[in-house]
Protein backbone atom coordinates (compact mmCIF):
# COMPACT_ATOMS: atom_id res chain seq x y z
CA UNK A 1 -7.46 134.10 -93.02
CA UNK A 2 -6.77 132.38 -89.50
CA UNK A 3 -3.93 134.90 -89.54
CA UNK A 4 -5.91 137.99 -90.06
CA UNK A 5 -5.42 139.98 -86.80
CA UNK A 6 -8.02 142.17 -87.55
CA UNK A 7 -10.59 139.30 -88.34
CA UNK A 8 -9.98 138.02 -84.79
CA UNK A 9 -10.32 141.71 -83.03
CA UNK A 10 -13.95 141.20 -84.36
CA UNK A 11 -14.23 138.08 -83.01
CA UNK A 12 -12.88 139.20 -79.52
CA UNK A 13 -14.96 142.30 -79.81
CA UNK A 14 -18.20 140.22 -80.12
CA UNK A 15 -17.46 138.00 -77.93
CA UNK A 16 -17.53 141.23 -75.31
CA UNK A 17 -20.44 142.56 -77.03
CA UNK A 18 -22.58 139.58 -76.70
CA UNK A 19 -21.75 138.89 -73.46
CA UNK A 20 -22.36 142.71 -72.08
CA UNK A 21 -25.46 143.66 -73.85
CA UNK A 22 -27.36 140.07 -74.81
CA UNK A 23 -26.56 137.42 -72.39
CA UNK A 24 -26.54 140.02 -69.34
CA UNK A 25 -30.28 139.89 -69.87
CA UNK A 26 -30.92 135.97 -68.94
CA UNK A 27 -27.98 136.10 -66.44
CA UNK A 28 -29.51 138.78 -64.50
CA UNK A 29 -33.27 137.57 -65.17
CA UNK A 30 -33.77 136.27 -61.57
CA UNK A 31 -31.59 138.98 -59.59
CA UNK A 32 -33.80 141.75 -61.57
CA UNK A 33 -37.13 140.03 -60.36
CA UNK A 34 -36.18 139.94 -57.09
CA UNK A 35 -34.60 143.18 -56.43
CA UNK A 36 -37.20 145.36 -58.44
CA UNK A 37 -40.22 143.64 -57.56
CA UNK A 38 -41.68 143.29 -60.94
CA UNK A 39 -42.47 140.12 -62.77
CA UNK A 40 -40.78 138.18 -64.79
CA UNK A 41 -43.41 138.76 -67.86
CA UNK A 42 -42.75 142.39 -67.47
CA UNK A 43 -38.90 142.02 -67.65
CA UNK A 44 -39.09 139.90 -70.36
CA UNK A 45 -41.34 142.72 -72.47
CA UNK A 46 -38.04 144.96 -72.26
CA UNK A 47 -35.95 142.83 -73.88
CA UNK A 48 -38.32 141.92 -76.45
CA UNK A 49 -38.78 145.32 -77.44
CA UNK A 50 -35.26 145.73 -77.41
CA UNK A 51 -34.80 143.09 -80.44
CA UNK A 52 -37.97 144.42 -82.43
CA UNK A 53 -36.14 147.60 -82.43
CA UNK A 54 -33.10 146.09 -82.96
CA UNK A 55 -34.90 143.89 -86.53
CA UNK A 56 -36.94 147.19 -87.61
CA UNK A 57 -33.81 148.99 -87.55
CA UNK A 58 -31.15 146.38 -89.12
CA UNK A 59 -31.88 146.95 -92.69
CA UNK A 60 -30.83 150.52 -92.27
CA UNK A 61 -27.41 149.29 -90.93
CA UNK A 62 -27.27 147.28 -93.33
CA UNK A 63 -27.22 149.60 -95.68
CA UNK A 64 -24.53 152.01 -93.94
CA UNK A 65 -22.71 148.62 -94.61
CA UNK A 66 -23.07 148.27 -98.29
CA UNK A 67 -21.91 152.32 -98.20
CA UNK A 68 -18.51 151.67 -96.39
CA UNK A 69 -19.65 153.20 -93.28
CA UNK A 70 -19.65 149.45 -91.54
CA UNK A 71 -16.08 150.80 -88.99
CA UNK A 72 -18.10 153.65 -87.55
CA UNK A 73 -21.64 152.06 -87.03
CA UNK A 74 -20.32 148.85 -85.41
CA UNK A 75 -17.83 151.31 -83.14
CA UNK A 76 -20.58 153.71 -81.89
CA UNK A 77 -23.38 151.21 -81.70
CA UNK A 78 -20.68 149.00 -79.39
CA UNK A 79 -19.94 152.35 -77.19
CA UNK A 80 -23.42 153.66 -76.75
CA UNK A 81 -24.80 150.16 -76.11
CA UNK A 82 -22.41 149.88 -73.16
CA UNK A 83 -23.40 153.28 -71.85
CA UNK A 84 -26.87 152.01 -71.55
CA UNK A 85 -26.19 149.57 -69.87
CA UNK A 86 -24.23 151.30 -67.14
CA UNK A 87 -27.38 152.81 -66.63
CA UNK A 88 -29.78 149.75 -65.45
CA UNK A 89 -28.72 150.19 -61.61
CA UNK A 90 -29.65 153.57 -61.37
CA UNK A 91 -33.57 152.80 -62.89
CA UNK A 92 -36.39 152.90 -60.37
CA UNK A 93 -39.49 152.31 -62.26
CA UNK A 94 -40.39 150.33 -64.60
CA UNK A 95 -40.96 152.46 -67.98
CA UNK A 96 -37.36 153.70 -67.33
CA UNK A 97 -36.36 150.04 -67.63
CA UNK A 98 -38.36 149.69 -70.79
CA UNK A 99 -36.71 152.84 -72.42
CA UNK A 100 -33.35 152.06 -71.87
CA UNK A 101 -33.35 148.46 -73.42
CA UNK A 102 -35.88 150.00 -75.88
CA UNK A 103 -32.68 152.04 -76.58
CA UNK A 104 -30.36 149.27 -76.34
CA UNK A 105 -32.21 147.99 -79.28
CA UNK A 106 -30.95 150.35 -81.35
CA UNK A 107 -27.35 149.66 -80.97
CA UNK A 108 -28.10 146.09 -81.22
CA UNK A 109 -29.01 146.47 -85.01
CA UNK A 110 -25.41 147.77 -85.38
CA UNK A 111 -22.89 145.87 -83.45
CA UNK A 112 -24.53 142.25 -83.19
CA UNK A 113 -23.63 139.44 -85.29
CA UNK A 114 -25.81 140.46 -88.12
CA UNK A 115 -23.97 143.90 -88.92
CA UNK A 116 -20.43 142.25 -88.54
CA UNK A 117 -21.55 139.12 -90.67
CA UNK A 118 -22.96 141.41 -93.01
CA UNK A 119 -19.79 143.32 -93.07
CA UNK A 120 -17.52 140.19 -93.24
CA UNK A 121 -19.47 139.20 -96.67
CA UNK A 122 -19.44 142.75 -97.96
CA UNK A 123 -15.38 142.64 -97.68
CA UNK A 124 -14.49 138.82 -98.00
CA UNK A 125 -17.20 137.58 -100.47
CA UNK A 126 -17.34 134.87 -101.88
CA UNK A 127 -14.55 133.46 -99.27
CA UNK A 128 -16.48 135.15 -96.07
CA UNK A 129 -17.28 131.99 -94.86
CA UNK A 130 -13.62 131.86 -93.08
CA UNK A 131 -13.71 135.07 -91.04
CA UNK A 132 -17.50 134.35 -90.07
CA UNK A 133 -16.40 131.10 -88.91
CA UNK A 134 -13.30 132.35 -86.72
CA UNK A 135 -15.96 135.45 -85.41
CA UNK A 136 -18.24 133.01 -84.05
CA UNK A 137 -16.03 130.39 -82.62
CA UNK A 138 -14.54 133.00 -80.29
CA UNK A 139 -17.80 134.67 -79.90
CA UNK A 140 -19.29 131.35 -79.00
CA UNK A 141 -17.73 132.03 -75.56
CA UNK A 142 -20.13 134.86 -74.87
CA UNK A 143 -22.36 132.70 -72.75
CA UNK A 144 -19.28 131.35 -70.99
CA UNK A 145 -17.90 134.71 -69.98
CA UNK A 146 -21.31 136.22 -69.01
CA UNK A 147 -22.83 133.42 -67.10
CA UNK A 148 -19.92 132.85 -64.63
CA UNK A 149 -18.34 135.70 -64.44
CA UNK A 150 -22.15 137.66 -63.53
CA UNK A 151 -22.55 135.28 -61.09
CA UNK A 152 -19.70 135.43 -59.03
CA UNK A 153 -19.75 139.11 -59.20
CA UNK A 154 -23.30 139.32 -58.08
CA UNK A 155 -22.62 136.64 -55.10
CA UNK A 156 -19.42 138.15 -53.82
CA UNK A 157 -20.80 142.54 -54.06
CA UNK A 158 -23.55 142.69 -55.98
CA UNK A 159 -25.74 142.48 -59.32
CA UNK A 160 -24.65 146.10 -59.95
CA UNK A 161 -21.15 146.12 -60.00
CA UNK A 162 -21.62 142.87 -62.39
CA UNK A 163 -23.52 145.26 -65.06
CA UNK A 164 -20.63 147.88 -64.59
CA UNK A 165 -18.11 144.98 -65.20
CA UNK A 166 -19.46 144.28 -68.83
CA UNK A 167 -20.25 148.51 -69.46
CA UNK A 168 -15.99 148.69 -69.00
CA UNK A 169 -15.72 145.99 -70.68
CA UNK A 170 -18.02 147.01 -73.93
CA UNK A 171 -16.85 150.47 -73.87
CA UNK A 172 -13.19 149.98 -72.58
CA UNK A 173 -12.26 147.21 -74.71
CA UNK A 174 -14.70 146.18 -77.45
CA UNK A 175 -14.89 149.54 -79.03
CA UNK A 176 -11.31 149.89 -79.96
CA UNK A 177 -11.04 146.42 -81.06
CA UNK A 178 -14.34 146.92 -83.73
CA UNK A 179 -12.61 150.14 -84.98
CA UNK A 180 -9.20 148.35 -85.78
CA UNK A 181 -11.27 145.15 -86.61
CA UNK A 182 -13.42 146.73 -89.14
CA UNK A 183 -10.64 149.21 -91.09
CA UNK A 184 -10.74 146.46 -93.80
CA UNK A 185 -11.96 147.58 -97.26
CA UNK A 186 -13.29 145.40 -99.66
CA UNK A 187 -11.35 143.92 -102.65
CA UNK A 188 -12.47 145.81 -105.52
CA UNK A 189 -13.07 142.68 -107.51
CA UNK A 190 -15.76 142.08 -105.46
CA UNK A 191 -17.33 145.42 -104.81
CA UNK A 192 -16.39 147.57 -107.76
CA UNK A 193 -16.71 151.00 -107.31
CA UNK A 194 -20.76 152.11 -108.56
CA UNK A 195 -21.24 156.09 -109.04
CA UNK A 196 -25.00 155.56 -107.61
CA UNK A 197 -25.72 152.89 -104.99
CA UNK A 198 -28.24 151.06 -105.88
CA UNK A 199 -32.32 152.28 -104.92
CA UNK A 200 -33.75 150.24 -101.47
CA UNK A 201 -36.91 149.49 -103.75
CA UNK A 202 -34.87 147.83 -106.32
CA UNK A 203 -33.71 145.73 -104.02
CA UNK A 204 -37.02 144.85 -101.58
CA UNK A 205 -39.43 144.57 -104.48
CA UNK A 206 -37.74 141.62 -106.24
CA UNK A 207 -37.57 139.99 -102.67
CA UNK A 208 -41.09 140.37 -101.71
CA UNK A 209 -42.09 138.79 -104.37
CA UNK A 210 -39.43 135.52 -103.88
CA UNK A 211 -41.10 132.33 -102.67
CA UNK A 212 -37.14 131.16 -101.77
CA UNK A 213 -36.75 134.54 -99.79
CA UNK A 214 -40.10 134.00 -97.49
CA UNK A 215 -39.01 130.30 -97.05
CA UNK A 216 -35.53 131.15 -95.60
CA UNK A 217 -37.60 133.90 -93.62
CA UNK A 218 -39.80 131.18 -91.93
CA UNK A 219 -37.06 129.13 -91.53
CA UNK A 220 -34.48 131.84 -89.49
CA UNK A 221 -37.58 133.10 -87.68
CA UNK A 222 -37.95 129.82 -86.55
CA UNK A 223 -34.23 129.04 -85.77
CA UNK A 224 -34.03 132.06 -83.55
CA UNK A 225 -37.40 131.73 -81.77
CA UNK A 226 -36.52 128.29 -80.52
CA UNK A 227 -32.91 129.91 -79.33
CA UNK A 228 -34.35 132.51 -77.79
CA UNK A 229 -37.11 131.08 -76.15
CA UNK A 230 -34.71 128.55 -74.40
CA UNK A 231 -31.52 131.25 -73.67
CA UNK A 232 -33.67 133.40 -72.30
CA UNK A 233 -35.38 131.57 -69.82
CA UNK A 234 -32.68 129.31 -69.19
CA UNK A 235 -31.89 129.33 -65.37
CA UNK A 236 -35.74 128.86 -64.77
CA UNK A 237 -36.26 126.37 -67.56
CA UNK A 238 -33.51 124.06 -65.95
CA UNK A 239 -34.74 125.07 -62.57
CA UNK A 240 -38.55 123.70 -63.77
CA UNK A 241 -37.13 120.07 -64.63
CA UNK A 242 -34.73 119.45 -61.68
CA UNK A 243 -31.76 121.03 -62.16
CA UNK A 244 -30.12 122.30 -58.89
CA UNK A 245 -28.58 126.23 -58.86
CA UNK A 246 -25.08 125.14 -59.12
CA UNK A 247 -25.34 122.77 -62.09
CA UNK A 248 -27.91 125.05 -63.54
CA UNK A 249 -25.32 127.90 -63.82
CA UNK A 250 -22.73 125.22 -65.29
CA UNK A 251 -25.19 124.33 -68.26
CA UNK A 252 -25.51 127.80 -69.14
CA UNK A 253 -22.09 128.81 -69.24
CA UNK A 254 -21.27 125.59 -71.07
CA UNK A 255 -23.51 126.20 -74.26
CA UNK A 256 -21.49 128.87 -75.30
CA UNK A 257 -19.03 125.73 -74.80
CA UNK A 258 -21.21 123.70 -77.22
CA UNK A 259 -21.87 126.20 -79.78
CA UNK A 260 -17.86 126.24 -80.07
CA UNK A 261 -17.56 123.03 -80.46
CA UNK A 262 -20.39 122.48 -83.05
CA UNK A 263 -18.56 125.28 -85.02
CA UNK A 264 -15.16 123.26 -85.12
CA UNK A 265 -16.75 120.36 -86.36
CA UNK A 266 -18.23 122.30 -89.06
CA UNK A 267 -14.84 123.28 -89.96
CA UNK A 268 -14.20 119.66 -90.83
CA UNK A 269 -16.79 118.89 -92.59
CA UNK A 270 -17.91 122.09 -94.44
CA UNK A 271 -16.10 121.39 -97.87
CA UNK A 272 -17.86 117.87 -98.27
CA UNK A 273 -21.36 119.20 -97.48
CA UNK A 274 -23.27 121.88 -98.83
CA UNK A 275 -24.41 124.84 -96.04
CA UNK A 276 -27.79 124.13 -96.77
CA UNK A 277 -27.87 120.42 -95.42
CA UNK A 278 -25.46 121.16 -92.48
CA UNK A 279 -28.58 124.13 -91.57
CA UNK A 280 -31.26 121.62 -91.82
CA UNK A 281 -29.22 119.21 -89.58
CA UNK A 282 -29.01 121.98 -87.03
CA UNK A 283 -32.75 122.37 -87.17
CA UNK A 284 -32.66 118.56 -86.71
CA UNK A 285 -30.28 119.11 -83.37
CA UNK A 286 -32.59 122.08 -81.92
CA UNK A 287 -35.53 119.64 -81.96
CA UNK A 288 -33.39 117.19 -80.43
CA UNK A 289 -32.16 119.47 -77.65
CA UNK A 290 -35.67 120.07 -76.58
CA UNK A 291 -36.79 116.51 -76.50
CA UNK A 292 -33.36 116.65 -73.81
CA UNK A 293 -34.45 119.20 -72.26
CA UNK A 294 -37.88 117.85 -71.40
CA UNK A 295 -35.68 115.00 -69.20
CA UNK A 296 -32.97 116.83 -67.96
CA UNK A 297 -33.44 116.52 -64.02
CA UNK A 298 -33.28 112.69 -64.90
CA UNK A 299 -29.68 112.49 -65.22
CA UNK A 300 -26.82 114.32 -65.77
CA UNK A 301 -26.13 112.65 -69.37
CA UNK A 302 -29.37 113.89 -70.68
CA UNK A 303 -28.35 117.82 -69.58
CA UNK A 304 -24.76 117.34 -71.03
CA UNK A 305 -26.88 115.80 -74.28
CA UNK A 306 -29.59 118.80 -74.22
CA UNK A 307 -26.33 121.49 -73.62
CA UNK A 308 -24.62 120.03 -76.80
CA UNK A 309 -27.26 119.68 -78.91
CA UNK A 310 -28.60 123.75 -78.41
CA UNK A 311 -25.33 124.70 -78.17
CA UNK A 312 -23.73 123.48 -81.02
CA UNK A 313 -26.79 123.53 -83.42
CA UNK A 314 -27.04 127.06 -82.65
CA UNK A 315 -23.43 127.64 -83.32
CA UNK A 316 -24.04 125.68 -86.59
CA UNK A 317 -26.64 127.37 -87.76
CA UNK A 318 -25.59 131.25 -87.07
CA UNK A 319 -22.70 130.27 -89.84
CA UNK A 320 -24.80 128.86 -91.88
CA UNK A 321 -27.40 131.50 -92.29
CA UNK A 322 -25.14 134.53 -93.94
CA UNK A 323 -23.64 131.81 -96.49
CA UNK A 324 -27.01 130.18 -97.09
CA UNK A 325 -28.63 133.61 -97.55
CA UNK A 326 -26.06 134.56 -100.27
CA UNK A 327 -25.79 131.55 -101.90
CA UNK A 328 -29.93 131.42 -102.53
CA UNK A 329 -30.45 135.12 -103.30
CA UNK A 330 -27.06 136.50 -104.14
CA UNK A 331 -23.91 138.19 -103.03
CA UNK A 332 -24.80 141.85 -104.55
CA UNK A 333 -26.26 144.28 -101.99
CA UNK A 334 -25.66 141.72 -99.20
CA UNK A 335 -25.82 144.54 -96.32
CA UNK A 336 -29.52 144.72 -97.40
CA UNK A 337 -31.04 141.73 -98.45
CA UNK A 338 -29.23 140.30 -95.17
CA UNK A 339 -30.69 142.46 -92.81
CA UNK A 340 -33.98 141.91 -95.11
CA UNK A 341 -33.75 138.20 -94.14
CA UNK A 342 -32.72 139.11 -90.52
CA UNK A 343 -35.88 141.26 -89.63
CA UNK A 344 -38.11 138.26 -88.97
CA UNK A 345 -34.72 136.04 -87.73
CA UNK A 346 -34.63 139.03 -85.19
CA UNK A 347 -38.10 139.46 -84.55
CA UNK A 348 -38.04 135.62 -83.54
CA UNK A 349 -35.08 136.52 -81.01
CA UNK A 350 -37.11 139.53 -80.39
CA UNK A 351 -40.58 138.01 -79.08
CA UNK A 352 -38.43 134.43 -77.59
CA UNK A 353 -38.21 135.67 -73.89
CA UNK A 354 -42.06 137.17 -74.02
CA UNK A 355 -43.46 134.15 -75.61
CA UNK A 356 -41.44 131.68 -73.03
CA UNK A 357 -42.82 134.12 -70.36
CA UNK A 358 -46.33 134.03 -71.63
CA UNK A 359 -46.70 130.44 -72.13
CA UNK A 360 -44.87 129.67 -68.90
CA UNK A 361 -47.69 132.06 -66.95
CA UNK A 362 -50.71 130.71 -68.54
CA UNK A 363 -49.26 126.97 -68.66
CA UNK A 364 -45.94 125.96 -67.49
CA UNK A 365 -42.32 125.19 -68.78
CA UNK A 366 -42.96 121.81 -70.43
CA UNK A 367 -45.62 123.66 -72.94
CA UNK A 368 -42.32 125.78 -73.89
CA UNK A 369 -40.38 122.91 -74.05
CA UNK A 370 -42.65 121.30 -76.99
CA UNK A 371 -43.14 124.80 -79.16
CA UNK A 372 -39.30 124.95 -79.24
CA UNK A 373 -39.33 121.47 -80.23
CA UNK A 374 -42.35 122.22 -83.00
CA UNK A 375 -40.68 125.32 -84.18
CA UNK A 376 -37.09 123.67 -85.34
CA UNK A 377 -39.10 120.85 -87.34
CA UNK A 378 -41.10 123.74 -89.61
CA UNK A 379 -37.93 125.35 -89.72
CA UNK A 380 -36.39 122.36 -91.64
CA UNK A 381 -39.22 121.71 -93.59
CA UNK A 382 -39.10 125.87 -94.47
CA UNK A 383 -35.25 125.19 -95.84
CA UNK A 384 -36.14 122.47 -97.86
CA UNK A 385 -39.14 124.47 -99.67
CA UNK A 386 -36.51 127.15 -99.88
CA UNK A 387 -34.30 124.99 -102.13
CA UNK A 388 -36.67 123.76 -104.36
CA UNK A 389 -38.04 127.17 -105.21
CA UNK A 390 -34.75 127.90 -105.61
CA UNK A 391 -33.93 125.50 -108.20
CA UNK A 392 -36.84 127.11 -109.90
């Protein structure tokens, strides 16, 4: 598998993707605020309307996936997603901003890590865990290339040519690699062929009515709320306890850093522990990373300890949640029950940067600092509900 050149075009390719379409958001946060004029809040609403669309949408792309049509949806959503973006410096008012990310949302729900993880399962089940781990260690650089690389850009011309930068990049080079990356087919001992694919009710009813599915639900929601909360706001977050510019900037980029790391040492350890208990002990780190985070201007240990922690807990626990997912509710119709799974784990990415810019208006940063701290606690105590109804 850690041959598999197509396996590691999907890795490259997300690493472009995530860097050009997610993390452009947070990196150009500030710049947007002061160059438009409008407020952070109202920035903020964009991008959380771009991930609701993004979770309503991704159980429909999940099931182009189970249908074989995984090549052309990830391929499309990659190039049209980069178009959009090319299209920020040109807006003038601020429903046109809304629209396009509103848009951007769309493509999200086919080219993100959940359609490609999805896909990985649907063609590498039950051994997917391999080419989901080599995706997200290269991906885990996303961060690292946006941050930076954004930043110079933006100091050196300006913020525009930096989104134009990642739109070449998206279109120019992530495309082709998700349409070689994703030619794989499944191996029909897996998948066998079916004449009929099997009815969407057939599969939602059963998991409506699972107390293990709603846990895991909780749990993801959770997991990505606490992310997002943080990665969105990070620049201001770091600004609000201390942190100069410069070493601001350099915490950022290094998380991507972190989640690499984290991912590598899950590669040691994954075939003594079980997924489940290496996702509660990220849960465990997210907590952690807040607590850091609260003391961060005090000393440069504590950042480097908050950066680690968030960093490679997240990177953790976006392996662990495709392999947990199957292993609780099943391999069969993956592309759906995934992206059934991922709706609220979305919608928790999805309202992260409105709810950090809510609570930081009526309060201030430390109040975000303790819900992202609250949230990764109920999200262990949601996995470990999960397995015992489960077991069940």
């Amino acid at each position: 598998m850690w041959k598999n050149p197509k396996v590691w075009s999907l890795a490259i390719a997300e690493t472009i993707t995530w860097a050009g379409i997610f993390y452009l958001f947070p990196a150009m946060l500030m710049r947007w605020e002061a160059y438009f004029g409008w407020s952070r809040v109202e920035l903020t609403f964009g991008f959380t309307g771009a991930l609701i669309i993004s979770a309503g949408t991704g159980i429909f792309a999940g099931r182009l996936i189970d249908r074989g049509h995984g090549r052309t949806l990830m391929t499309v959503s990659a190039f049209t997603g980069g178009l959009l973006i090319a299209m920020l410096p040109l807006l003038q008012h601020l429903w046109q901003f809304y629209l396009i990310w509103l848009l951007i949302g769309f493509t999200m729900a086919g080219c993100l890590y959940e359609p490609c993880f999805a896909f990985l399962t649907h063609v590498y089940y039950p051994k997917s865990k391999r080419p989901i781990i080599i995706v997200t260690l290269v991906a885990g650089f996303a961060g690292t290339l946006c941050f930076p690389l954004s930043s110079v850009i933006t100091n050196y011309i300006h913020w525009q040519a930096a989104v134009w930068v990642f739109s070449v990049l998206v279109c120019g080079l992530a495309v082709p690699l998700f349409w070689y990356g994703a030619s794989t087919t499944p191996a029909q001992k897996h998948f066998p062929p079916t004449t009929r694919p099997t009815p969407l009710t057939t599969i939602v009813t059963p998991l409506l009515r699972s107390p293990t599915f709603w846990c895991l639900v909780v749990a993801f929601a959770c997991f990505s709320l606490n992310h997002s909360m943080i990665i969105s706001h990070i620049l201001p977050l770091l600004d609000s306890q201390g942190v100069s510019a410069n070493y601001a900037v350099i915490a950022a980029s290094s998380i991507g850093v972190a989640q690499v790391l984290g991912r590598l040492v899950l590669i040691t350890v994954e075939r003594r522990l079980s997924m489940l208990l290496i996702s509660m002990c990220s849960f465990i780190g997210l907590s952690l990373a807040s607590v850091n985070l609260a003391f961060a201007g005090t000393a440069t240990i504590i950042l480097c300890l908050f950066v680690c922690l968030q960093g490679g807990s997240a990177g953790i626990g976006s392996i662990a949640k495709p392999t947990v997912t199957a292993d609780l509710l099943g391999s069969a119709n993956f592309g759906a029950i995934s992206a059934m799974v991922s709706i609220a784990h979305m919608l928790g990415f999805a309202f992260g940067p409105a709810l950090s810019g809510l609570i930081w208006s009526v309060t201030d940063y430390d109040t975000v600092i303790k819900v992202t701290g609250t949230l990764a606690l109920i999200g262990v105590f949601s996995l470990f509900i999960a397995q015992k109804s489960s077991r069940n």
